[in-house]
Protein backbone atom coordinates (compact mmCIF):
# COMPACT_ATOMS: atom_id res chain seq x y z
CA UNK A 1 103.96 84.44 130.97
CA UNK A 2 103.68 80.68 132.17
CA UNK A 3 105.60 81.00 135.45
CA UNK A 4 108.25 78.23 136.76
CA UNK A 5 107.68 79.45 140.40
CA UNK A 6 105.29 81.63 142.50
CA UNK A 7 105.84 83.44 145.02
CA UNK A 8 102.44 83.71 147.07
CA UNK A 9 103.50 85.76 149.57
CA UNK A 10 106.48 88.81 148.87
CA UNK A 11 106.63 92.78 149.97
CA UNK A 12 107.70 94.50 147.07
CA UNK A 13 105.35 97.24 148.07
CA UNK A 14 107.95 97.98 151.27
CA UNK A 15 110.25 100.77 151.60
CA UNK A 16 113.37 98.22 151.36
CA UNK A 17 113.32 98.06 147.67
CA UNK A 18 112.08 101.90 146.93
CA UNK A 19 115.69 102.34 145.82
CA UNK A 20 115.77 99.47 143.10
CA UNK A 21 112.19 98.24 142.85
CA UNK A 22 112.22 98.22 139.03
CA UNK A 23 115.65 96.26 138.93
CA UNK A 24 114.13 93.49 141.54
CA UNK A 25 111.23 92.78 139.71
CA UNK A 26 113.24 92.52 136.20
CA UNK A 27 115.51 89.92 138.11
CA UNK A 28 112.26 88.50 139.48
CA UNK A 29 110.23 88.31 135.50
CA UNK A 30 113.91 86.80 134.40
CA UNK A 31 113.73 83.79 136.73
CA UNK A 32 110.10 83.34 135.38
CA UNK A 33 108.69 83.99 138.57
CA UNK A 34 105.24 85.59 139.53
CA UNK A 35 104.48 87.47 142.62
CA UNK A 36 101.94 88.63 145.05
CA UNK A 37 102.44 91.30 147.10
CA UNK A 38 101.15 91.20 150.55
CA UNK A 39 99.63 94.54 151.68
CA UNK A 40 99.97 95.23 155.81
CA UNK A 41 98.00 98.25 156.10
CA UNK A 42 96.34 101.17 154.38
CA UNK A 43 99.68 102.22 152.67
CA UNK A 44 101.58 99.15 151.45
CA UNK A 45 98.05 97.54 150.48
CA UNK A 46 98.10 100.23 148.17
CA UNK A 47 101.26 100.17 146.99
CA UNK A 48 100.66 96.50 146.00
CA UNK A 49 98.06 97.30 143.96
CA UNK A 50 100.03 99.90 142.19
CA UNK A 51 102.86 97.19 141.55
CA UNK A 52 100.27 94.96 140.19
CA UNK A 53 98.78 97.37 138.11
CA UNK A 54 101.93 97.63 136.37
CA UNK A 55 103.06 94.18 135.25
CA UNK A 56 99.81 92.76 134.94
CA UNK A 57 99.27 88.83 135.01
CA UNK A 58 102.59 88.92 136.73
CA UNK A 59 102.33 90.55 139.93
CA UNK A 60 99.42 90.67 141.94
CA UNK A 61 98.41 91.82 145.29
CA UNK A 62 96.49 91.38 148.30
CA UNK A 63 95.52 93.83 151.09
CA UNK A 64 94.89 93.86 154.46
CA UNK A 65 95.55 95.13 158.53
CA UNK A 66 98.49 92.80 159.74
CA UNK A 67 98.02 92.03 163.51
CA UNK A 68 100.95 93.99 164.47
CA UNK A 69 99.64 96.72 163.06
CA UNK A 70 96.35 96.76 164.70
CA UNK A 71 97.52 98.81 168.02
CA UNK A 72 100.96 101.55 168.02
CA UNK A 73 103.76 98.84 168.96
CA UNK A 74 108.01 98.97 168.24
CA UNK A 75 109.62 96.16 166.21
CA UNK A 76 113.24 95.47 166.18
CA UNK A 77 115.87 94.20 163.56
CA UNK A 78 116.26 90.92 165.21
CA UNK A 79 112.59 90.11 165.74
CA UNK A 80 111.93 91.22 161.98
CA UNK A 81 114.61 88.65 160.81
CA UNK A 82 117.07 88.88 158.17
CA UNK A 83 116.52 92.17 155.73
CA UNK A 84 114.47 93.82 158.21
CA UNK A 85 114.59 97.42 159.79
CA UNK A 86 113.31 98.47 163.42
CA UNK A 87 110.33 100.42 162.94
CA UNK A 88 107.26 101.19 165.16
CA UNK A 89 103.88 100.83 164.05
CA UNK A 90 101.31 103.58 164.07
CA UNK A 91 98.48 101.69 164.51
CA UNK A 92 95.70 101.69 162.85
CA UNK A 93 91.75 100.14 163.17
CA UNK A 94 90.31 98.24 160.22
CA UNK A 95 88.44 100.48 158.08
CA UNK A 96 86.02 98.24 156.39
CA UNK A 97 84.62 100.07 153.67
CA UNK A 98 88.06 101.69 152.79
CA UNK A 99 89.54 98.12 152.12
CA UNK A 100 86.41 96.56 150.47
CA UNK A 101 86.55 99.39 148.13
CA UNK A 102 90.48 98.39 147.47
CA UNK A 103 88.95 94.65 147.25
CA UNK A 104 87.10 95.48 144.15
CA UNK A 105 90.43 96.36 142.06
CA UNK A 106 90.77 92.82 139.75
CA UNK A 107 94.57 92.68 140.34
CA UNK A 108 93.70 91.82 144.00
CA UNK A 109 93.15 88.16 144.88
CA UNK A 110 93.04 87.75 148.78
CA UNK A 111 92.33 89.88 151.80
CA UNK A 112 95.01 90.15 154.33
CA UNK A 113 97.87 89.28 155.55
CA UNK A 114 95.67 88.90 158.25
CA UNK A 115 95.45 86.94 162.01
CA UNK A 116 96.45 87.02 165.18
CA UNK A 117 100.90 87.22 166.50
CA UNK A 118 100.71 86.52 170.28
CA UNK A 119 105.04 86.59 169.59
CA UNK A 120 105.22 90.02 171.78
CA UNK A 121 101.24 90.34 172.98
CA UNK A 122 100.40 93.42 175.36
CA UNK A 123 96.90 92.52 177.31
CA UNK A 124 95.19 95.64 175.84
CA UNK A 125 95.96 94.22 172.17
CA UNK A 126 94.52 90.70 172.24
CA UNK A 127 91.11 91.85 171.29
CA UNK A 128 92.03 94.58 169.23
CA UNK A 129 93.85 91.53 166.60
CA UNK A 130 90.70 89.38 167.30
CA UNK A 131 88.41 92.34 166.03
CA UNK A 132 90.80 93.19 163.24
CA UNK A 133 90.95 89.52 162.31
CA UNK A 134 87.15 88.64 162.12
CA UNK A 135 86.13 91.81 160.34
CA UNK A 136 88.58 91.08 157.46
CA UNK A 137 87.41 87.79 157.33
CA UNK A 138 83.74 89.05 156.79
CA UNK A 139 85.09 91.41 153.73
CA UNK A 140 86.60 88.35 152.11
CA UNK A 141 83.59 86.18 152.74
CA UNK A 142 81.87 89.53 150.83
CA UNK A 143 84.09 89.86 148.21
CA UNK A 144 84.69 86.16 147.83
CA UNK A 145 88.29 85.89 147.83
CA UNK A 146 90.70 83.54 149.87
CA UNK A 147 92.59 84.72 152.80
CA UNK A 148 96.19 85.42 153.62
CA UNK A 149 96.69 84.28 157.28
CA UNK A 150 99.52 85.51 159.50
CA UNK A 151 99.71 83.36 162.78
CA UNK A 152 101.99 83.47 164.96
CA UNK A 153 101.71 81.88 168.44
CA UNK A 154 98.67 81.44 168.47
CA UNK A 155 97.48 78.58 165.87
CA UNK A 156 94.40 77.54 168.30
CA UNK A 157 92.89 80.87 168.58
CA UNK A 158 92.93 81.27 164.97
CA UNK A 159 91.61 77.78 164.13
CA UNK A 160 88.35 78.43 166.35
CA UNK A 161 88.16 82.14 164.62
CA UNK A 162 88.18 80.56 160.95
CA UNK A 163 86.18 77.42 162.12
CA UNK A 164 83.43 79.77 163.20
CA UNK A 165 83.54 83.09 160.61
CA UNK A 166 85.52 81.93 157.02
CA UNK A 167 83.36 81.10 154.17
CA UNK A 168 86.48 81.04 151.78
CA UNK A 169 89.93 79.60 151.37
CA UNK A 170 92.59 80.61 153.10
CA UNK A 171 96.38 79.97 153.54
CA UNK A 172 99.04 79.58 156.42
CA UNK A 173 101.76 82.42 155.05
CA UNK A 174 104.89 81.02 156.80
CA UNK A 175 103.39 78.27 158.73
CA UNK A 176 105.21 76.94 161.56
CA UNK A 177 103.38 74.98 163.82
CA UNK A 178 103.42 71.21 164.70
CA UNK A 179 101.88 68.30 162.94
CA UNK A 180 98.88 68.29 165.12
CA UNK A 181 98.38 72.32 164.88
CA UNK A 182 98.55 71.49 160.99
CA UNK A 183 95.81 68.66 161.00
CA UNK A 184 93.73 71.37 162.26
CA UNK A 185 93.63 73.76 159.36
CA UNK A 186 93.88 70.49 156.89
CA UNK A 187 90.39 69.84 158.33
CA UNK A 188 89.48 73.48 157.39
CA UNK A 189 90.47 73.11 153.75
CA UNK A 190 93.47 75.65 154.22
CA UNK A 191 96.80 75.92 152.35
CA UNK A 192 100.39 76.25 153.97
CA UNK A 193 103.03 77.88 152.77
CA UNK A 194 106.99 78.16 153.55
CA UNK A 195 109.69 80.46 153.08
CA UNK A 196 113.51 80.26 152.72
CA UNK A 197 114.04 78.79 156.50
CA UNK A 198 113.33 75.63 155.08
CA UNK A 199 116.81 75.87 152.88
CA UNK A 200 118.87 76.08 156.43
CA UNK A 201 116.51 74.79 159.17
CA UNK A 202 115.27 71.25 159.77
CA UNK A 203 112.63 72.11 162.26
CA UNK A 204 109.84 72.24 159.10
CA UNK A 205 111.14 68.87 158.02
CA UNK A 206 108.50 67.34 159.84
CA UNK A 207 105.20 68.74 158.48
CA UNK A 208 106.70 69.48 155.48
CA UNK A 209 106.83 65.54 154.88
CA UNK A 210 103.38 65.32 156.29
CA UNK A 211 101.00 67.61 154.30
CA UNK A 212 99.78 66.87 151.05
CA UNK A 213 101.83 68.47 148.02
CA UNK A 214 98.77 70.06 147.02
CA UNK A 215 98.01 72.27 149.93
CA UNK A 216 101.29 73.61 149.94
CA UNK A 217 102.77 76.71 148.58
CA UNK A 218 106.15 79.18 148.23
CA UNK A 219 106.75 82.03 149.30
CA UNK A 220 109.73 84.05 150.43
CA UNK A 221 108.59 87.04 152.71
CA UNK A 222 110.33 89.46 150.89
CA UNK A 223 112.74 91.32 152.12
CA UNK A 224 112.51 88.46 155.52
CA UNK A 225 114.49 85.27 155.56
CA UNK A 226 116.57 84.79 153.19
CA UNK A 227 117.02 81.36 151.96
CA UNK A 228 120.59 79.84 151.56
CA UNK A 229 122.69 80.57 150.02
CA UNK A 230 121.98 83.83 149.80
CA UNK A 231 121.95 84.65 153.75
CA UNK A 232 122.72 87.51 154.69
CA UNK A 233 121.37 89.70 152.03
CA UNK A 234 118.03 91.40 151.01
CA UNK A 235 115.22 88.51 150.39
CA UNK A 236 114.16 89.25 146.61
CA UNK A 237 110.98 86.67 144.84
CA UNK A 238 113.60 85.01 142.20
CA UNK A 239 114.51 83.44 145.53
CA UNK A 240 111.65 81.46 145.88
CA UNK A 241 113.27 79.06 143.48
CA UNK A 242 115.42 77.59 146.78
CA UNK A 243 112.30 76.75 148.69
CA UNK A 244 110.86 75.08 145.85
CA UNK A 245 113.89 72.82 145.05
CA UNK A 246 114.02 72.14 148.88
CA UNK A 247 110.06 70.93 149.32
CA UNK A 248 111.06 68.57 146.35
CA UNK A 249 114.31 67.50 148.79
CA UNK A 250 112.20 66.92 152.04
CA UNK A 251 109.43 65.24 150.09
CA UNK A 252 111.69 63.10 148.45
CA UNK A 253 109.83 63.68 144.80
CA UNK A 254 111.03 64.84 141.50
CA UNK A 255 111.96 68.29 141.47
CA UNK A 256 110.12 69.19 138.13
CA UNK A 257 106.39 67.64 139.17
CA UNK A 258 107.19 69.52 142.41
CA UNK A 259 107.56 72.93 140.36
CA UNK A 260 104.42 72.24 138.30
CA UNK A 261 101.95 71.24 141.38
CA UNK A 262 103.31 74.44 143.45
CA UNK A 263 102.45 76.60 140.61
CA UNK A 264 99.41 75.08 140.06
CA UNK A 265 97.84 75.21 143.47
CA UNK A 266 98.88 78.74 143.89
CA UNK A 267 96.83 79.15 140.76
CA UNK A 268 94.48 77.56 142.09
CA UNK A 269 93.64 79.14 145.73
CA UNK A 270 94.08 82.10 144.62
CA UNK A 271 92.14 81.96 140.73
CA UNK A 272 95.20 84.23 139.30
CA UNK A 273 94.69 85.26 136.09
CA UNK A 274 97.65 83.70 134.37
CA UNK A 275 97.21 83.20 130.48
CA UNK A 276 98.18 80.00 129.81
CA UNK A 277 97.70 77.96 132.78
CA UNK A 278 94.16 79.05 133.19
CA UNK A 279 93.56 77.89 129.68
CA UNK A 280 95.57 74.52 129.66
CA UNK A 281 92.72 73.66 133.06
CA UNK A 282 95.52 73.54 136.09
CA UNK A 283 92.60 74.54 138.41
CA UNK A 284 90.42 71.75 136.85
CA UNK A 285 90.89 69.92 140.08
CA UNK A 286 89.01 71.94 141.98
């Protein structure tokens, strides 16, 4: 399979497509599109590997402790966007031997989604999410694989964490900051990515126009955000198609070199074993 799109950054692994999982990911394979699944704790890092494991060199999977789910905290529909259901977290402390041995399955190529989300911060879990965050940037540093970043709200905390601990590549997942927050992690090496927002708001205009086309990826936060026109409905990876037409849009480039550089720099950060590209030397560059 020589994918047309990626999408770096998808939940498959989540309980929102337990009832048609097998269907999504035909649609998704269809559409030529590959996928990583973002683990968010113990279980769903799992799960991603499991998904992997079965369409291999099409899906792949990272896992990781998201920030929200470092301390027991409640998270509603609206704050979880489009395709989202309340929930409250458990909570749960990084267990650092229990996701390094995870780490060492090949169908895993980045640790995380990691950070820090300061969006609804209680005092007592600042430092819990700084812990979380630095120790899981130590296991990929170990393991030697890039990092999936989840920041929200707090983009200069984060940059003087990675500044300081990361040893290896990592990327914005659903970056949203400001030109100057971006020039930051530029600095750092790091890769952005974007999600179906970009199809219906203009606010990512901006920085989208700024960065360089090859630090930037797609993703759609599956089941999250659904790009237009599909609002309204479950997020799915063939989706990822939309934000990829509309980074060509913004950047005012041919749609076609836009595919082929967004494929290739996913293949890139995050060394996926894709037969094909890895042979015809997309990661060359680097």
């Amino acid at each position: 399979m020589e994918p047309q799109y990626i999408d770096i950054h998808a939940h498959l692994n989540f309980s929102a497509f337990d009832a048609d999982r097998e269907e999504v990911v035909k649609r998704t394979l269809e559409a030529n599109t590959a996928v990583i699944n973002v683990g968010t704790q113990k279980d769903t890092s799992v799960k991603a590997i499991e998904i992997a494991k079965q369409y291999p060199g099409k899906m792949f999977a990272t896992i990781g402790l998201h920030p929200i789910h470092t301390s027991k905290s409640y998270h509603d529909k609206q704050e979880l966007g489009e395709g989202g259901a309340e929930f409250t977290s458990r909570g749960e402390q990084f267990d650092m031997e229990y996701y390094k041995k995870l780490a060492q399955d090949p169908s895993v190529v980045a640790i995380g989604e990691c950070g820090l989300d300061y969006f609804r911060l209680e005092a007592d879990t600042k430092e819990q999410q700084r812990k979380a965050f630095i120790e899981q940037i130590e296991l990929a540093n170990t393991v030697d694989k890039p990092l999936m970043l989840h920041i929200r709200n707090a983009y200069q905390d984060a940059y003087e964490i990675l500044k300081t601990h990361a040893k290896v590549p990592a990327n914005l997942h659903f970056f949203a900051g400001t030109i100057e927050e971006a020039k930051l992690f530029l600095d750092l090496g790091l890769t952005f990515s974007f999600t179906g927002v970009i199809t219906f708001a203009r606010s990512y205009d901006e920085v989208i126009k700024y960065l360089p086309l090859d630090r930037i990826m797609t993703e759609t936060d599956a089941p999250y955000v659904t790009p237009a026109p599909h609002r309204g409905k479950r997020n799915e990876p063939r989706f990822v198609s939309y934000v990829a037409e509309k980074i060509a849009v913004i950047k005012e480039l041919d749609a076609e070199s836009v595919k082929k550089t967004l494929v290739s720099n996913a293949v890139r950060v995050f060394a996926l074993p894709i037969k094909g590209l890895r042979e015809q030397g997309v990661c060359a560059n680097l």
